[in-house]
Protein backbone atom coordinates (compact mmCIF):
# COMPACT_ATOMS: atom_id res chain seq x y z
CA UNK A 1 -49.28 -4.96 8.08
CA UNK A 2 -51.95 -6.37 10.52
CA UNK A 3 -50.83 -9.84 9.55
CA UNK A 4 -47.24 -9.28 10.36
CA UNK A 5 -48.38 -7.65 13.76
CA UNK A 6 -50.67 -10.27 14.52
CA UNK A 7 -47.27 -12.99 14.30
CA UNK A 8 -44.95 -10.71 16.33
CA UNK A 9 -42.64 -11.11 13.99
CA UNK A 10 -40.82 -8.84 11.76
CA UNK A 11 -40.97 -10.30 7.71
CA UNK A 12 -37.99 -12.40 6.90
CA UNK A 13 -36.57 -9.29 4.84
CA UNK A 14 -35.88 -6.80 8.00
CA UNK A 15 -34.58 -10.30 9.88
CA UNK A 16 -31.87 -10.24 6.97
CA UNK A 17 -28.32 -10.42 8.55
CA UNK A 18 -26.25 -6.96 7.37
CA UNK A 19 -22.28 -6.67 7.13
CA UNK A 20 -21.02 -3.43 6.88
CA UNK A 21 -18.03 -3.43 5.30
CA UNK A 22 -15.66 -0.17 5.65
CA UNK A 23 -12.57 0.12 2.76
CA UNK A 24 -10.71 2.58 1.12
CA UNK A 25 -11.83 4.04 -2.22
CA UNK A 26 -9.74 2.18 -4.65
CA UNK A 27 -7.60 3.52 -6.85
CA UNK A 28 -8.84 1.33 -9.48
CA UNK A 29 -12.39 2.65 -9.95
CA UNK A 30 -13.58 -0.73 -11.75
CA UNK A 31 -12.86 -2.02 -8.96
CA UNK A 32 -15.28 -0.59 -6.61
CA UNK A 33 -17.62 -0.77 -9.32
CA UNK A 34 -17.33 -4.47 -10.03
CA UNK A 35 -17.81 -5.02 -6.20
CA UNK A 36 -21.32 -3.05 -6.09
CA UNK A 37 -22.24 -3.52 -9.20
CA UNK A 38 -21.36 -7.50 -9.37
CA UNK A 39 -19.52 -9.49 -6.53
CA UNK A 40 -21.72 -8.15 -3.75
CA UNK A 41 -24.97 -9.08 -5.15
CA UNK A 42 -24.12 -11.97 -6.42
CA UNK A 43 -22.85 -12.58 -2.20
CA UNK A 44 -25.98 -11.90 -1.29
CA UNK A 45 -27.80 -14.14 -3.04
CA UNK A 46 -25.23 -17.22 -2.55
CA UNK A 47 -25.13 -16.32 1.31
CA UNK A 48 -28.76 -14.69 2.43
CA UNK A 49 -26.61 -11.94 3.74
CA UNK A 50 -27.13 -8.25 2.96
CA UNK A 51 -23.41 -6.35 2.70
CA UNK A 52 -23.49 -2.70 3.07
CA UNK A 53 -20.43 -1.38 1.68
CA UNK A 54 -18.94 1.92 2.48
CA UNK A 55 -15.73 3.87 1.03
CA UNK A 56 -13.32 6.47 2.19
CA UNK A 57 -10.12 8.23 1.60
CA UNK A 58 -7.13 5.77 2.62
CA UNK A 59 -5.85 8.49 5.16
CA UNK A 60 -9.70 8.60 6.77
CA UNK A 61 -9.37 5.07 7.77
CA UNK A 62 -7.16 4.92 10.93
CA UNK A 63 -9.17 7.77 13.00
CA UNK A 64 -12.68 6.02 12.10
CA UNK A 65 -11.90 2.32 13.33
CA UNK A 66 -10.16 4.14 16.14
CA UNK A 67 -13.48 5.85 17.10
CA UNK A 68 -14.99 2.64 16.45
CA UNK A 69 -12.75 0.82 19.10
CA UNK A 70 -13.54 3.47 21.67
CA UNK A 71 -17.45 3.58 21.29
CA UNK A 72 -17.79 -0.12 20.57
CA UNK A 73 -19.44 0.17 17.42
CA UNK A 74 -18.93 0.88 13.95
CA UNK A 75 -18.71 -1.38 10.66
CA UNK A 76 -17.91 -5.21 11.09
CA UNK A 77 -15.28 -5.17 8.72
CA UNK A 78 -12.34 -2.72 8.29
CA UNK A 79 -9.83 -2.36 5.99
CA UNK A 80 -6.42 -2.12 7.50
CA UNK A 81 -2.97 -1.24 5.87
CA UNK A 82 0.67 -2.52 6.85
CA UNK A 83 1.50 -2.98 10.64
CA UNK A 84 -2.19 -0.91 11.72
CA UNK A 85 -3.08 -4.79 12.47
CA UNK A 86 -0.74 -4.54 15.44
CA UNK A 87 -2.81 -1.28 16.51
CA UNK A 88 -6.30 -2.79 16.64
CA UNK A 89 -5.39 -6.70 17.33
CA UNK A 90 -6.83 -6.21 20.78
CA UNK A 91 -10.29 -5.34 19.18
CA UNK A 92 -10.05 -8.00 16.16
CA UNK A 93 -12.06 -11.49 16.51
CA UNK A 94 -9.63 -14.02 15.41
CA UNK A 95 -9.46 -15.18 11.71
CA UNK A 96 -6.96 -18.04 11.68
CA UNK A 97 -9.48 -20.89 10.93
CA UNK A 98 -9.88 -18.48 7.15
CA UNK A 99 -6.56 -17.64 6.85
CA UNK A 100 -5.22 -21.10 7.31
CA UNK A 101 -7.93 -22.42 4.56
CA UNK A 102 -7.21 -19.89 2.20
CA UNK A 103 -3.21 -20.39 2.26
CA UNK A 104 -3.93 -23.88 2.31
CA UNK A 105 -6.21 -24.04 -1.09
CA UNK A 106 -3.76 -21.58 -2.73
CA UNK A 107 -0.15 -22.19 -2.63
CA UNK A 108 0.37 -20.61 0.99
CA UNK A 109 0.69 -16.92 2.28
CA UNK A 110 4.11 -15.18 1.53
CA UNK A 111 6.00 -14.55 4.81
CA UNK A 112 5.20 -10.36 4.54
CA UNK A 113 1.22 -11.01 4.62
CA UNK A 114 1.49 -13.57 7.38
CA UNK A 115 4.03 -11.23 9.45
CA UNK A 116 2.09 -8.13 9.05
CA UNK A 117 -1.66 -10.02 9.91
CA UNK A 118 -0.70 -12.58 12.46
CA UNK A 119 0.99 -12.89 15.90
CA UNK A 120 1.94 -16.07 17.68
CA UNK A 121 -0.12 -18.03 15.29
CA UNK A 122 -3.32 -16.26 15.75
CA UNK A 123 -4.30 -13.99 12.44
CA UNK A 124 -6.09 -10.71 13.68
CA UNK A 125 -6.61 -9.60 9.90
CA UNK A 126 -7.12 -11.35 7.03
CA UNK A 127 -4.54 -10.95 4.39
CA UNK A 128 -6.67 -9.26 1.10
CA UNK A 129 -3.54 -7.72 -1.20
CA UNK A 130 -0.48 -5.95 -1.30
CA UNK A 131 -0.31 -2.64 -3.69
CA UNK A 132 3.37 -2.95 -4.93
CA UNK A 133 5.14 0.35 -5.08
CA UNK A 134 7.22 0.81 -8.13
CA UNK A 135 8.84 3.68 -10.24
CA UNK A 136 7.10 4.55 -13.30
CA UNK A 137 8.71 6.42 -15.85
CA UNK A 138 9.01 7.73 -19.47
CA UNK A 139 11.24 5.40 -21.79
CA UNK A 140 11.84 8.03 -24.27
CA UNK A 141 12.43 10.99 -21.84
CA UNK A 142 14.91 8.68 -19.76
CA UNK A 143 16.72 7.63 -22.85
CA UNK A 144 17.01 11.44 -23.88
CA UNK A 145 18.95 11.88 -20.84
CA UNK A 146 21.41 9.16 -21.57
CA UNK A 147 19.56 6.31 -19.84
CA UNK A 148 18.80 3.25 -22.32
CA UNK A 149 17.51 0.84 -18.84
CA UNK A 150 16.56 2.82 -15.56
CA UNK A 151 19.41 3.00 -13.03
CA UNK A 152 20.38 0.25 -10.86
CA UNK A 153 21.90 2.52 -8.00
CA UNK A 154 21.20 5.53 -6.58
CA UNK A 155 24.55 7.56 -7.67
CA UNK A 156 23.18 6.56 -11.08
CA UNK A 157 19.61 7.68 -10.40
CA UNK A 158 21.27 11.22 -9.26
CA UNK A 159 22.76 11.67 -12.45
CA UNK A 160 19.97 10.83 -14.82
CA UNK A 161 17.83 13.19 -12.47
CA UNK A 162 20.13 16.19 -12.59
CA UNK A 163 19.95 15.84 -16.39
CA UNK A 164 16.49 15.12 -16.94
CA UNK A 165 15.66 18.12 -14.08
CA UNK A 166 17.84 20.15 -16.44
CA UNK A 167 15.67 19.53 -19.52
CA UNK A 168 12.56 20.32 -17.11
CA UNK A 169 11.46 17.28 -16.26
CA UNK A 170 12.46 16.29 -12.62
CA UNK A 171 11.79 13.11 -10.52
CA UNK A 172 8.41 13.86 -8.39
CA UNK A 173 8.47 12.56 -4.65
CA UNK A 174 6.00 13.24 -1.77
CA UNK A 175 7.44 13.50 1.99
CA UNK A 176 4.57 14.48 3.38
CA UNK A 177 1.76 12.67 5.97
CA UNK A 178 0.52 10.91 3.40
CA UNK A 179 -0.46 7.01 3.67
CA UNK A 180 1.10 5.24 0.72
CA UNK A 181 3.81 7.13 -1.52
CA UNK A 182 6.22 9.03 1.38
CA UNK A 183 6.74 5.97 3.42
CA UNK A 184 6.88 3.74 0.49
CA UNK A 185 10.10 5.36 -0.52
CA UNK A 186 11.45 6.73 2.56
CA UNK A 187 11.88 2.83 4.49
CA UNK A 188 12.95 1.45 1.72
CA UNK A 189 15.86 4.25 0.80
CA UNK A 190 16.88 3.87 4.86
CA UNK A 191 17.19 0.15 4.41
CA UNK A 192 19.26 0.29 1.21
CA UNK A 193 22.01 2.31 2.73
CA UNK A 194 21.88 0.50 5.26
CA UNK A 195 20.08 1.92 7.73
CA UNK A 196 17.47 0.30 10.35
CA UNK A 197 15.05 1.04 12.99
CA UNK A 198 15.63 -1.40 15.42
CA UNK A 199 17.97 -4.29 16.13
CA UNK A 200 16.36 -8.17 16.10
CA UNK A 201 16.23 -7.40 20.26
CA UNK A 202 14.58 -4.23 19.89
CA UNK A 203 16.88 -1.46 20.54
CA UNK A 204 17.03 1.51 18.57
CA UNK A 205 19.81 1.90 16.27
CA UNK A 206 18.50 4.49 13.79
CA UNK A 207 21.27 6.86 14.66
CA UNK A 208 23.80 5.25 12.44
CA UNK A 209 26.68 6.19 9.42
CA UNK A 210 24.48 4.79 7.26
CA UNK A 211 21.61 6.45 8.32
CA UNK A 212 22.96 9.81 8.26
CA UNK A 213 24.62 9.13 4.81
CA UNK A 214 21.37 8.14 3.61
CA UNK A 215 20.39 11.15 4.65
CA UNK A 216 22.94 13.51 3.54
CA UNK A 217 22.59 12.18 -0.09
CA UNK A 218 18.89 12.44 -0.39
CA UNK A 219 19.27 16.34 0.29
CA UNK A 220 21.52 16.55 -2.56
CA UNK A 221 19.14 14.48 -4.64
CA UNK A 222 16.35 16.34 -3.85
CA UNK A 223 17.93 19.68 -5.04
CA UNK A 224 19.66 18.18 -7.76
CA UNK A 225 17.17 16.03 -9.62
CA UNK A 226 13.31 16.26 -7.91
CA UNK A 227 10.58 19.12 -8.47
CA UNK A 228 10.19 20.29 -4.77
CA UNK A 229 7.03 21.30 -5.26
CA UNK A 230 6.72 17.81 -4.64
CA UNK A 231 6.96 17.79 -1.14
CA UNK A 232 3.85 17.79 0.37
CA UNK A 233 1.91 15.77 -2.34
CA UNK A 234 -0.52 13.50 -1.05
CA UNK A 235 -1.22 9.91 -2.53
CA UNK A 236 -3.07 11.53 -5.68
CA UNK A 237 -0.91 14.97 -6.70
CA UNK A 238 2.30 12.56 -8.38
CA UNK A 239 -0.09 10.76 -10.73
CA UNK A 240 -1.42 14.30 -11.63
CA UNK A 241 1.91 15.35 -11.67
CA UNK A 242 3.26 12.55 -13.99
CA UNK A 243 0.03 12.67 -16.35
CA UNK A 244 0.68 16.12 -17.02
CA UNK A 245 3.67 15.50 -18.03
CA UNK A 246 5.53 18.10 -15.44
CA UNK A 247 7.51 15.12 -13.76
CA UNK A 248 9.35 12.00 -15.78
CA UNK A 249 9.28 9.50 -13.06
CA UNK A 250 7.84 8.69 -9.86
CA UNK A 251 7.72 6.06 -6.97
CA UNK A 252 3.64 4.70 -7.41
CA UNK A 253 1.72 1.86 -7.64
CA UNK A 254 0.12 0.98 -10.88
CA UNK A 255 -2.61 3.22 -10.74
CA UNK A 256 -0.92 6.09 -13.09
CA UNK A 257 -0.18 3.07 -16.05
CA UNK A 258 -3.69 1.64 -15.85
CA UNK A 259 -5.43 5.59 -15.59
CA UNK A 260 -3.08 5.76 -19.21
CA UNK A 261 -4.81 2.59 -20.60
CA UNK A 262 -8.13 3.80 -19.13
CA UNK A 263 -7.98 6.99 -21.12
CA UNK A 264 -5.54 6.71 -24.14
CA UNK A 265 -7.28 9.51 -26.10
CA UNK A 266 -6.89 12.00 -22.84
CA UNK A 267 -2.71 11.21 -21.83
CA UNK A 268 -1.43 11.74 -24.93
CA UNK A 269 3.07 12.51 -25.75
CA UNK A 270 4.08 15.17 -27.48
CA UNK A 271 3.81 13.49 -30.84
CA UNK A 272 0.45 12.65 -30.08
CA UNK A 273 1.45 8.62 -29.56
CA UNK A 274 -0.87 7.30 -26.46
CA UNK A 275 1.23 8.14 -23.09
CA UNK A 276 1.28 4.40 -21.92
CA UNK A 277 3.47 3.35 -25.01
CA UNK A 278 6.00 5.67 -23.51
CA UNK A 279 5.83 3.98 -19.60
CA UNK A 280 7.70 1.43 -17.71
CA UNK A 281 8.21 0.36 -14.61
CA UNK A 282 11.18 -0.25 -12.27
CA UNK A 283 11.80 -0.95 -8.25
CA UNK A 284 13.91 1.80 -6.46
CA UNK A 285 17.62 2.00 -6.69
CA UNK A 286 19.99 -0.55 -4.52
CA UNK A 287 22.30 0.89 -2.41
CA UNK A 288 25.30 -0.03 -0.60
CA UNK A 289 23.06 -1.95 2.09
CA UNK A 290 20.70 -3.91 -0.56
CA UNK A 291 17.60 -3.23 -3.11
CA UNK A 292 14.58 -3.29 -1.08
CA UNK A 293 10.56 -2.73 -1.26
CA UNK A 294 8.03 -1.89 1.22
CA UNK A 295 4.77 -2.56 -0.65
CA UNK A 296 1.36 -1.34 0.88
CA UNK A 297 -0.68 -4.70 2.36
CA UNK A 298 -4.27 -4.78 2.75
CA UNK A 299 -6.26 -6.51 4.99
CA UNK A 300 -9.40 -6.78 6.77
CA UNK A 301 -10.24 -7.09 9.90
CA UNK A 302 -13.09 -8.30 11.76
CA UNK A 303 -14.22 -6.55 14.84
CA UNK A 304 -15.22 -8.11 18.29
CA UNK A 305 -17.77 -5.24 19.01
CA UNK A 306 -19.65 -7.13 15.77
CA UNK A 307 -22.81 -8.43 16.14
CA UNK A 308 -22.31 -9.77 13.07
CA UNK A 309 -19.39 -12.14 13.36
CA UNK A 310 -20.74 -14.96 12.01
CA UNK A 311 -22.44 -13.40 8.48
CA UNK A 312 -19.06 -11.64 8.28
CA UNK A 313 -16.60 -14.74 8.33
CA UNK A 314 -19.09 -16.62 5.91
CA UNK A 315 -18.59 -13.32 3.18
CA UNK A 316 -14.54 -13.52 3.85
CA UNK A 317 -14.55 -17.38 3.05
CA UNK A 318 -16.94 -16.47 0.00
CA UNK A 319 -14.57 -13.36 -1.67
CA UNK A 320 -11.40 -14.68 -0.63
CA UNK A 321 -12.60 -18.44 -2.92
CA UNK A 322 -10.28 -18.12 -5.67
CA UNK A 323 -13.00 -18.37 -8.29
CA UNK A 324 -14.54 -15.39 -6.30
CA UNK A 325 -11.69 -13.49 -5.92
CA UNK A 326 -9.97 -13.70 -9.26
CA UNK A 327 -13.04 -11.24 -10.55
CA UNK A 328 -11.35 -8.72 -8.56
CA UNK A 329 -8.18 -9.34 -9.25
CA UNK A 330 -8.51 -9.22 -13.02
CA UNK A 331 -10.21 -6.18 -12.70
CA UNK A 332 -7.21 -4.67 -10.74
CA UNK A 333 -4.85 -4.93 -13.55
CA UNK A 334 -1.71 -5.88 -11.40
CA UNK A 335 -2.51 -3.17 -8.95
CA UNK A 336 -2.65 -5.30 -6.74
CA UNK A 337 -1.09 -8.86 -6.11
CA UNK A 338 -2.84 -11.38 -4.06
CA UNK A 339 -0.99 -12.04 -0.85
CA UNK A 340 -1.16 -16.17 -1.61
CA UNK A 341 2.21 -18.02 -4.22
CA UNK A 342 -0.93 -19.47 -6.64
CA UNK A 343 -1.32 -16.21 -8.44
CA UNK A 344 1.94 -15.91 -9.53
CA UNK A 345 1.22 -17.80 -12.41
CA UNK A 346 -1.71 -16.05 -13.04
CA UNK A 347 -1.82 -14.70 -16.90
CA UNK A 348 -2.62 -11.05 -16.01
CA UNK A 349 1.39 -10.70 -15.04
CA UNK A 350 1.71 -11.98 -19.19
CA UNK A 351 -0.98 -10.10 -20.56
CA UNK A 352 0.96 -6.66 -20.13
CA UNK A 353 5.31 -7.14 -19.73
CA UNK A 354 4.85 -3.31 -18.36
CA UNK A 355 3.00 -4.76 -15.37
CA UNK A 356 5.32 -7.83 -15.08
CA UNK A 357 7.37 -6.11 -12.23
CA UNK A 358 4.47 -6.16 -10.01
CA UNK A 359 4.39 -9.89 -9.96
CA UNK A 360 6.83 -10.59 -7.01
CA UNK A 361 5.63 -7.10 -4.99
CA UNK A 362 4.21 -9.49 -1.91
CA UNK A 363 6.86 -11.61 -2.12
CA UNK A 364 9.92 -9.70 -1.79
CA UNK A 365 7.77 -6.86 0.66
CA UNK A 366 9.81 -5.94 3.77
CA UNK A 367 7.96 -4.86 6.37
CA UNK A 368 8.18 -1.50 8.63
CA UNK A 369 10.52 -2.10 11.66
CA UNK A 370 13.72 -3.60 10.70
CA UNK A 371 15.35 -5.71 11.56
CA UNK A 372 13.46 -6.63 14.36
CA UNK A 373 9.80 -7.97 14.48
CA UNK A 374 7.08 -5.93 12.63
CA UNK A 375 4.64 -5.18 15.82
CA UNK A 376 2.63 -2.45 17.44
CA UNK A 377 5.49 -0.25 18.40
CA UNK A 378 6.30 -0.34 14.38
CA UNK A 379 2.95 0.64 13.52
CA UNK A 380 3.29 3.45 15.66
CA UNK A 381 6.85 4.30 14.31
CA UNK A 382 4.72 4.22 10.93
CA UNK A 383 1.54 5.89 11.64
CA UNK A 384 3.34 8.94 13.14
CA UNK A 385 5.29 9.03 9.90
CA UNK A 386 9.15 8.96 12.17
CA UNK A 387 11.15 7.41 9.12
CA UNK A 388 9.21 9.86 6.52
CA UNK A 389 9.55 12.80 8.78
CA UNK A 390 13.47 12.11 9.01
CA UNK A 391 14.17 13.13 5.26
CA UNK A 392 11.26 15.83 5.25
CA UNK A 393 13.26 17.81 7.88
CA UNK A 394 16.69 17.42 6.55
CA UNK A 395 15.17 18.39 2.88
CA UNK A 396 13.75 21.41 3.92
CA UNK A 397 16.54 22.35 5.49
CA UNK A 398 17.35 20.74 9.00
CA UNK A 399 21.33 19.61 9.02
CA UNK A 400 21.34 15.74 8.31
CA UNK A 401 22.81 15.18 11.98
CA UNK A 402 19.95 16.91 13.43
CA UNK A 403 17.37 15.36 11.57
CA UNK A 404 18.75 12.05 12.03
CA UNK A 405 18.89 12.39 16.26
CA UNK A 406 15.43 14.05 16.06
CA UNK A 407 14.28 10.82 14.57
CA UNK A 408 15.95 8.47 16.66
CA UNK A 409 14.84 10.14 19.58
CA UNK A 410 11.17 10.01 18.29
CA UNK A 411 11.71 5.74 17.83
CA UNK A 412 13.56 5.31 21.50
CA UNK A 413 10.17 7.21 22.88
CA UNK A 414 8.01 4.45 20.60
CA UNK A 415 10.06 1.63 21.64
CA UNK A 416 10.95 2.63 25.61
């Protein structure tokens, strides 16, 4: 200790560069584990960096890189979902020189990840995955009810529901604030009837035929075919719905399939045959305006009250090398799908043909605010859960023509 006063210096260990790193806890627990356990340390040692990683609750995100932005400090990097990128691009260090590298060295970025992460050419976020939202369901319970394949339209899906409901085992849907599963189905079911936010010039046109028969039909689903207990799930209560077998479908990502193959012995049918023999997947109903997705994208951002900029570019150029990254994405399971055209051809999409409708989820993602330009005033729209909020009312009882002008009135006060 004398010696190191006698220098005036502190030892090379405490002059050791830190990134804090601030995600979501994943809904793969591998995951996580791989990246503390694993990838991390092995970063350290390839970069002489330290990374301190921290998790929380998807929902706790947004109010804790607010904060952040307000007191000009927090951690470095910050996970963000969909169109939040819009809401903090003010307070994100530009990332193009990574994001351009990256697309370049694997096949390019799909249109969704570079809409949602950059603006006018300049990426505020850097594009880490997209969590494709599909319906999982029991074969055998589906096929009970008549249905050999899953329906292809949403009159279809209402019949198979009102039958399988009617054998006690209804479709389970969340509507409530919840960050993944409510507005993961509610866009999309707007957009298939037709229905939009916005115009390409940015005028509110929610109030629509299309919207309000959207509308109108999802109250009759609801009563006819859904377990309304259902409502105010958040992202977790559907998989424990669907692995206690009270529910036979519902709109997730893949987490529910690879909790099955996680614990085979513990999700067992009936007959005592392992649960995930019995799953499949499938995307949501088309409707008379189209099929459509809206997939959950990750990405982090890097913030300018940092005093680590540096360190933390040189860790996103090291996880996001595809020899780096592929740990992770292996250990996902098809989860997640990388936001960049190599991994299609990746053989984890092969491995398991109940996963293989997971393979296109960034591709074919539409993102919040059509059909105009995904932005801060759709982020908004998104984050105050408008669209969501829209079918919550009219399901709990609001007429459809109410709940449909409540909710365009909310978007005209969004977008002015």
């Amino acid at each position: 200790m004398a010696a190191i006063l006698a220098t005036g210096r502190m030892p090379a260990l405490a002059q050791q560069r830190t990134v804090h790193w601030l995600k979501w806890v994943d809904y793969v627990p591998a995951s996580d584990a791989l990246l503390r356990g694993e990838m991390l340390p092995e970063a350290e040692r390839a970069l002489g960096i330290r990374i301190a990683l921290e998790t929380a609750n998807g929902n706790d995100l947004q109010p804790r890189v607010t904060t952040s932005i307000r007191s000009g400090a927090g951690p470095d990097l910050v996970m963000a979902f969909n169109e939040q990128t819009y809401l903090y691009a003010g307070g994100a260090v530009d990332l193009t020189d990574i994001a351009q590298s990256v697309a370049q060295a694997q096949g390019g970025l799909y249109p969704y990840a570079r809409a949602t992460c950059s603006h006018g050419g300049r990426f505020m976020a850097m594009p880490w995955a997209v969590i494709g939202s599909m319906i999982v369901y029991r074969r055998s319970w589906f096929e009970e009810a008549g249905a050999t394949s899953f329906p292809t339209s949403w009159p279809a899906y209402r019949d198979v529901a009102k039958r399988l409901k009617a054998r006690g085992r209804p479709i389970g849907q969340t509507l409530a604030h919840t960050l993944g599963d409510a507005p993961a189905f509610a866009y999309p079911f707007l957009w298939s009837w037709g229905g939009m936010e916005i115009d390409p010039a940015g005028k509110v046109i929610l109030n629509s035929a299309a919207t309000l028969e959207s509308v109108k039909f999802l109250q009759a689903f609801w009563k006819d075919g859904c377990d309304e207990r259902g409502f105010g799930w958040d992202d977790t209560g559907n998989n424990r719905a669907f692995l206690s077998q009270s529910i036979s479908a519902t709109l997730n990502g893949a987490s529910i399939y690879i909790e099955s193959l996680r614990q085979p012995e513990r999700y067992r049918t009936a007959d005592g045959t392992p649960m995930n023999r019995d799953m499949m997947h499938a995307p949501l109903p088309a409707g008379p305006g189209g099929q459509f997705g809206m997939h959950l994208l990750q990405s982090n951002m890097l913030m300018k009250y940092s005093q680590n900029q540096e360190a933390a570019k040189e860790f996103l150029t090291w996880i996001h090398a595809e020899k780096n990254f592929e740990k992770w994405f292996v250990s996902q399971k098809g989860f997640s799908t990388p936001c960049t055209e190599t991994w299609e051809g990746h053989a984890a999409w092969t491995n398991d043909p109940v996963m293989a409708p997971f393979k296109v989820a960034a591709k074919l993602g539409q993102a919040p605010g059509r059909a105009g330009p995904p932005d801060a005033r759709a982020a908004e729209a998104l984050s105050k859960y408008v669209i969501s909020d829209m079918y919550a009312k009219a399901v709990q009882g609001m007429p459809a023509e109410e709940a449909v002008k409540w909710a365009d009135g909310r978007l005209g006060k969004i977008y002015g």
